[in-house]
Structure formats: C-alpha cells, structure tokens
Protein backbone atom coordinates (compact mmCIF):
# COMPACT_ATOMS: atom_id res chain seq x y z
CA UNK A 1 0.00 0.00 0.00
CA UNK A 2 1.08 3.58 -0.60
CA UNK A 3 -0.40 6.53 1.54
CA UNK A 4 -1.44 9.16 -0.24
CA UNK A 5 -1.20 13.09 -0.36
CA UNK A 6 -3.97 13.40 1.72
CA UNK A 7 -3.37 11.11 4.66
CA UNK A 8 0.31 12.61 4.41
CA UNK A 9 -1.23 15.84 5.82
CA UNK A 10 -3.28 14.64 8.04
CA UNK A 11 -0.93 12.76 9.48
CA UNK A 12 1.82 15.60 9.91
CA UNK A 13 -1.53 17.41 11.31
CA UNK A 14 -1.85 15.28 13.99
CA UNK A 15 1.84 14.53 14.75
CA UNK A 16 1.78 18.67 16.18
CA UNK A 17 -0.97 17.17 18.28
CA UNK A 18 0.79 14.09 19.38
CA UNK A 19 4.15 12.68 18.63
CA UNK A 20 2.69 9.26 18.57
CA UNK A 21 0.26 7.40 17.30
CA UNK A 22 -0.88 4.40 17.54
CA UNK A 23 -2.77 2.75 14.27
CA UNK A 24 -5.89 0.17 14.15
CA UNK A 25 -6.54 -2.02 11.59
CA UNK A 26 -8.80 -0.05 9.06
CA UNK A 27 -8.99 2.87 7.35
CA UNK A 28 -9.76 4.98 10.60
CA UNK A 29 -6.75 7.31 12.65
CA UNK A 30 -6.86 9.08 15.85
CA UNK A 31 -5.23 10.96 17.91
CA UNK A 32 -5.32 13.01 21.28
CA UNK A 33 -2.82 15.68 22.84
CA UNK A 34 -1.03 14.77 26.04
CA UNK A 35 -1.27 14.73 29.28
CA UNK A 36 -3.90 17.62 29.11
CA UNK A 37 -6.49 16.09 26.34
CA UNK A 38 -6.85 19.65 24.88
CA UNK A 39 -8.03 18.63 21.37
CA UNK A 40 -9.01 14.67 19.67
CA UNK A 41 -8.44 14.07 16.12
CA UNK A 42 -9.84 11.29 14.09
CA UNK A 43 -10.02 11.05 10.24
CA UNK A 44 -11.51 8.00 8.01
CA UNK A 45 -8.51 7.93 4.94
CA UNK A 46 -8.63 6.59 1.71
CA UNK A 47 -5.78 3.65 2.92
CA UNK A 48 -7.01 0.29 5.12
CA UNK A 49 -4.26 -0.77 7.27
CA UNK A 50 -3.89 -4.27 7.75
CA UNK A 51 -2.78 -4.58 11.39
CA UNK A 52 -2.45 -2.64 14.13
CA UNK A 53 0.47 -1.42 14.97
CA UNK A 54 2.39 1.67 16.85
CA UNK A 55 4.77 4.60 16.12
CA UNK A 56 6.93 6.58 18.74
CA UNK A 57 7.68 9.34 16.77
CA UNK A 58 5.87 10.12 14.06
CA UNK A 59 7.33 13.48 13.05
CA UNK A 60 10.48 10.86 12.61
CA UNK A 61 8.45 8.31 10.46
CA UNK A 62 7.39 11.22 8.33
CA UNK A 63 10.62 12.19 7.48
CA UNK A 64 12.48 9.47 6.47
CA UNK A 65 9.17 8.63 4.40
CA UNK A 66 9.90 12.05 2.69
CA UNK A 67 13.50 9.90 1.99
CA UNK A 68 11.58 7.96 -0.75
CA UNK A 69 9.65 8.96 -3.69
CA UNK A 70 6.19 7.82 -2.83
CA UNK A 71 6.95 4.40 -1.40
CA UNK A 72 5.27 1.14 -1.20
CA UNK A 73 4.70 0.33 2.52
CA UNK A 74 4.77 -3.83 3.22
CA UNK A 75 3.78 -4.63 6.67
CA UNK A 76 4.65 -8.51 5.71
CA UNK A 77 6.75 -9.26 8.67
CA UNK A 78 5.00 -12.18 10.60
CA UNK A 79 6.37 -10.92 13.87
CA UNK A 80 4.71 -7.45 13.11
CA UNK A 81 7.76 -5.50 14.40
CA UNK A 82 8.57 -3.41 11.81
CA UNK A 83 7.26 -2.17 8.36
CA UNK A 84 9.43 -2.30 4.90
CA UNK A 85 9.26 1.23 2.87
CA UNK A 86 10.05 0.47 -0.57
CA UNK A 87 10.81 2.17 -3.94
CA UNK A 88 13.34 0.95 -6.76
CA UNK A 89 16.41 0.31 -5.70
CA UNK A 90 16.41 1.65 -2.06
CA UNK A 91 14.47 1.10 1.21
CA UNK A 92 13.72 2.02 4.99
CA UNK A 93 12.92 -0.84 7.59
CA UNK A 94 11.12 1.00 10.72
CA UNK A 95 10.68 -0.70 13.91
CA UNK A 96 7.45 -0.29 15.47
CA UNK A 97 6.78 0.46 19.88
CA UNK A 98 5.59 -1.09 21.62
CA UNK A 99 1.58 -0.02 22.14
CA UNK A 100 1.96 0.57 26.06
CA UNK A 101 4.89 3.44 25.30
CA UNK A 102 2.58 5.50 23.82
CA UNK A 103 -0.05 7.40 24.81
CA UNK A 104 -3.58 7.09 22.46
CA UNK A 105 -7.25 7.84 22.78
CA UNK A 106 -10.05 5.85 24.56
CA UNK A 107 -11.93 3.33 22.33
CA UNK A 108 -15.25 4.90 23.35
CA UNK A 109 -16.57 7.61 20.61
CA UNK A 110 -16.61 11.20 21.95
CA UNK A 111 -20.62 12.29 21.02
CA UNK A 112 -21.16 16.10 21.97
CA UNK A 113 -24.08 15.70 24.79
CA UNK A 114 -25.75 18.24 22.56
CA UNK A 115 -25.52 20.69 19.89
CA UNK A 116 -26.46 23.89 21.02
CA UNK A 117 -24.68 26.32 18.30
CA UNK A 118 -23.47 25.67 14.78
CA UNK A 119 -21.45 27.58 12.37
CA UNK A 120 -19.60 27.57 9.07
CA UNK A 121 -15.62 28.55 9.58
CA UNK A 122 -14.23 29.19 6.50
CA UNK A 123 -10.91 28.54 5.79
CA UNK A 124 -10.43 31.93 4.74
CA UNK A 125 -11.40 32.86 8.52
CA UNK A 126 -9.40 30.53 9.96
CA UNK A 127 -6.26 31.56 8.95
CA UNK A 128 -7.12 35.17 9.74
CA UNK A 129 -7.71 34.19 13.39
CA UNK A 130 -4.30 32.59 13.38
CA UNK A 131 -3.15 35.57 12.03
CA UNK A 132 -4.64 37.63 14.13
CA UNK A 133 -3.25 35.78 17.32
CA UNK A 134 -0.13 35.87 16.03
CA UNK A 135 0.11 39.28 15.35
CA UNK A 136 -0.94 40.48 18.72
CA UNK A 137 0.03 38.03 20.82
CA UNK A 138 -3.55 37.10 22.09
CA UNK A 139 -4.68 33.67 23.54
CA UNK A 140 -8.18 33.23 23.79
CA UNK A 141 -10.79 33.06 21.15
CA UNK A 142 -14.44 33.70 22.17
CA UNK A 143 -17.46 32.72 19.95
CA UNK A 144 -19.99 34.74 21.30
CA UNK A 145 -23.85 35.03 20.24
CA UNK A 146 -25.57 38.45 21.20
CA UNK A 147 -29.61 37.78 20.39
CA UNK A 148 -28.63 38.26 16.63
CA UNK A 149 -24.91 37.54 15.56
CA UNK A 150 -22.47 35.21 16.16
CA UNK A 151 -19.07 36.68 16.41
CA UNK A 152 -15.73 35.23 16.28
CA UNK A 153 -13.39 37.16 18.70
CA UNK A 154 -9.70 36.83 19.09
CA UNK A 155 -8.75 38.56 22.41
CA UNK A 156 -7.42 38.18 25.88
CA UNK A 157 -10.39 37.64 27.90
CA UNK A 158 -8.55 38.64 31.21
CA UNK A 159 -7.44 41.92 29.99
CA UNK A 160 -10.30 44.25 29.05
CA UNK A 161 -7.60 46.48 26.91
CA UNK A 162 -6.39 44.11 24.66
CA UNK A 163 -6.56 44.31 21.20
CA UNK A 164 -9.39 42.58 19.59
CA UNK A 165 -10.23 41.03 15.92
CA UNK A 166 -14.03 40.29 15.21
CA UNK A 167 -15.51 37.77 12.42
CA UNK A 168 -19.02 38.04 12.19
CA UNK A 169 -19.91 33.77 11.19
CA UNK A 170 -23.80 33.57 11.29
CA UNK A 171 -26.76 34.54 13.02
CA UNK A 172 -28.60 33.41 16.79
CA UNK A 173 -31.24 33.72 18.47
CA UNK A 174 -29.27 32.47 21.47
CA UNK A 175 -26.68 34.78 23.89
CA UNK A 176 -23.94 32.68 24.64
CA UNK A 177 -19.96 33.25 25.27
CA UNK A 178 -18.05 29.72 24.76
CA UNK A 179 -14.33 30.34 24.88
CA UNK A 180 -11.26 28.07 23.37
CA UNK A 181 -7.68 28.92 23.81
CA UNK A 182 -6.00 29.18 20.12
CA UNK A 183 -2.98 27.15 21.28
CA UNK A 184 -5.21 24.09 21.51
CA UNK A 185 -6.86 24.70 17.65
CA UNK A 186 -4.01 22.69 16.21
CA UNK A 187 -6.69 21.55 13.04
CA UNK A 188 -5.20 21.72 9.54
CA UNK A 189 -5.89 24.13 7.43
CA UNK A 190 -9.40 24.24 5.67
CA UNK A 191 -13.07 24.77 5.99
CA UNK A 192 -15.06 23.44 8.72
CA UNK A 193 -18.59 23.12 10.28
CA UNK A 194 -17.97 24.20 13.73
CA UNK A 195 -21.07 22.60 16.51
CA UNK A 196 -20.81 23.65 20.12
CA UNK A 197 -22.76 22.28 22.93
CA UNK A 198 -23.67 24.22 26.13
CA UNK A 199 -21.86 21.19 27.66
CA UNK A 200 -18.47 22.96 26.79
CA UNK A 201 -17.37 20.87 24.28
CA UNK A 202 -17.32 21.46 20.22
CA UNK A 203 -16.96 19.77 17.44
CA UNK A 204 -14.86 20.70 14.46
CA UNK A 205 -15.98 18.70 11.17
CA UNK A 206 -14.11 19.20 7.92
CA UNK A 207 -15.85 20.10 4.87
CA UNK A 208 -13.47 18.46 2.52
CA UNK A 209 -12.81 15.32 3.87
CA UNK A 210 -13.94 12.74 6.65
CA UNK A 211 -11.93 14.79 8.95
CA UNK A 212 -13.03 16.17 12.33
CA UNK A 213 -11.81 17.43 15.91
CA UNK A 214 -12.87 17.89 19.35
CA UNK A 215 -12.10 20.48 21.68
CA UNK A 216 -13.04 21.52 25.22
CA UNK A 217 -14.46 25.06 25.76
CA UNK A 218 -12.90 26.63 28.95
CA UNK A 219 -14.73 26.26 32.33
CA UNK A 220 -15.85 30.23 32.13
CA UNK A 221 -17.51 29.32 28.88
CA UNK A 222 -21.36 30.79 29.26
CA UNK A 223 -24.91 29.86 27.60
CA UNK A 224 -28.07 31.59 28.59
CA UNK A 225 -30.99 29.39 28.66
C-alpha cells in the first residue's frame, strides 16, 4: 500500500498534536494531545491498514518517508515488528513500539451531549484568526452570540484592553460566550462546520474530507438558557 497526499497531511496534522500514534486495523486514525487532552483528532482515509500497529515518533516516520519517492509500505513481517518502505532500488525498515509506550485515545466515541450552536468557519477565517493571534500576541478566542450575531473574537479575555479582531460567522437567536484557547486549535488548514454544545465541548468537522476534531471550551464558557 502507498499513503497518499492526503493522509500525508493529516498525518503531519496530527503529529503537532501528538508525537505518537498508535494505528488500528482499518482505514480509521486518531489521535489526542497529552497529558492535558486539549483537542481529539480522528479522520476515516482513503488507505485500510492491515494490522495494528504503533509509532513513537511520528514526526520521525514522516521524514524518512519524505527519503523515498512515494513508497510502497509492506507490513509482511509475521512478527509485526517493523514495516518495509520500498521504492526501486532503495528502502527504509522501521521498527514499530511497543503499544503501552505511547499514549492514544479511549476506544469509546466522543458524542457532543448536545448541539447547542453551529457555524460555518471558513478557511479563509481561519487563517485570519491565526493571524490575528499571532500578530498580537492574544490567547483566547471567544465565539460569542448576542440575540442576533455570532461573532468570532480573538482577544485576551482577562485583559479588558487588549486588542481585539471580530468575524461576524452567522446569526442566533441564542446569547452565549463559549471560549477556546487558540494554542489548543491545532486543526489543519481548511473549511469546517464548527457545533458547540452548552456542555463545553465542540466539534470541528471538515468540509473536505472525513476529517473532524474535538475540543473543550474553557470552564468560564457561558450559555443563557
């Protein structure tokens, strides 16, 4: 099997989230940050792997893959400790971990409690938050519902001075203020259907590709009933 361009991104994606990862047999991936469980990825790719098996480092396992010109991966070793990357005349032969190294997510499904607020987040939008955060140097972004709008701010919610950039993402008849530190919105790039549930939890679905993420809202995080 070969994994392709788009499983190749999602995979350096969640390698910022995690450094491991540990793979089930199928065509389904997950991963969770570490020790604080600020954000779970899971994506459904095109690729069915045939065994489970684990990687320690995956930022490592990326790059020597990047070694190869789009190589054949052969997981034929009957001991299942390591996998053979092949093409022409060279190759790589990677040793798995063991599973218990590594931290991975729970088997149960995450299912918001309910789904209180929704949104489109362009990916236009997205980067501009990111932008926006990294231009001044602000942590917190607050999706907040007055009656009529709901607004995207990127702000420091603990200094009523800072600077402030507003995206205006859809309309409510709700008031709410749900708040997400930026650090934790390691997604990759795109456009995504963003659903929040007064539970403070949300849920970041890709519009692309069978791609989504979760990611706790912070304990100050507010919806009027």
């Amino acid at each position: 099997m070969k994994l392709s361009p788009e499983t190749l991104a999602i995979l350096k994606n969640f390698a910022s989230i995690n450094e491991s990862i540990l793979f089930r047999q199928g065509n389904k991936i997950r991963t969770m940050k570490y020790p604080a469980k600020t954000i779970l990825g899971e994506a459904v790719v095109p690729e069915t792997f045939p065994k489970e098996f684990a990687i320690y480092n995956l930022n490592q396992f990326l790059n020597g893959y990047s070694l190869l010109d789009n190589p054949e991966l052969d997981f034929s070793d009957e001991e299942d400790r390591f996998v053979i990357l092949k093409e022409g005349k060279r190759k790589i032969k990677y040793f798995f971990c063991n599973p218990e190294m590594i931290n991975s997510p729970p088997d149960k499904p995450l299912v918001l409690p309910s789904e209180d607020v929704a949104f489109n987040l362009s990916a236009e939008h997205l980067d501009k938050i990111l932008k926006a955060r990294s231009i001044y140097q602000l942590p917190d972004l607050s999706v907040v519902g007055d009656g009529s709008e709901i607004s995207l701010v990127v702000h420091d919610k603990e200094n009523p001075s800072s600077n402030e950039y507003t995206i205006v993402v859809g309309d409510t008849g709700n008031t709410f203020t749900f708040n997400l530190r930026i650090e934790n919105i390691l997604i990759l790039k795109g456009s995504y259907d963003v659903t929040i549930s007064k539970s403070k939890i949300s849920r970041f679905n890709n519009t692309a590709t069978d791609l989504v993420y979760y990611l706790p809202l912070e304990p100050d995080s507010d919806f009027q009933e």
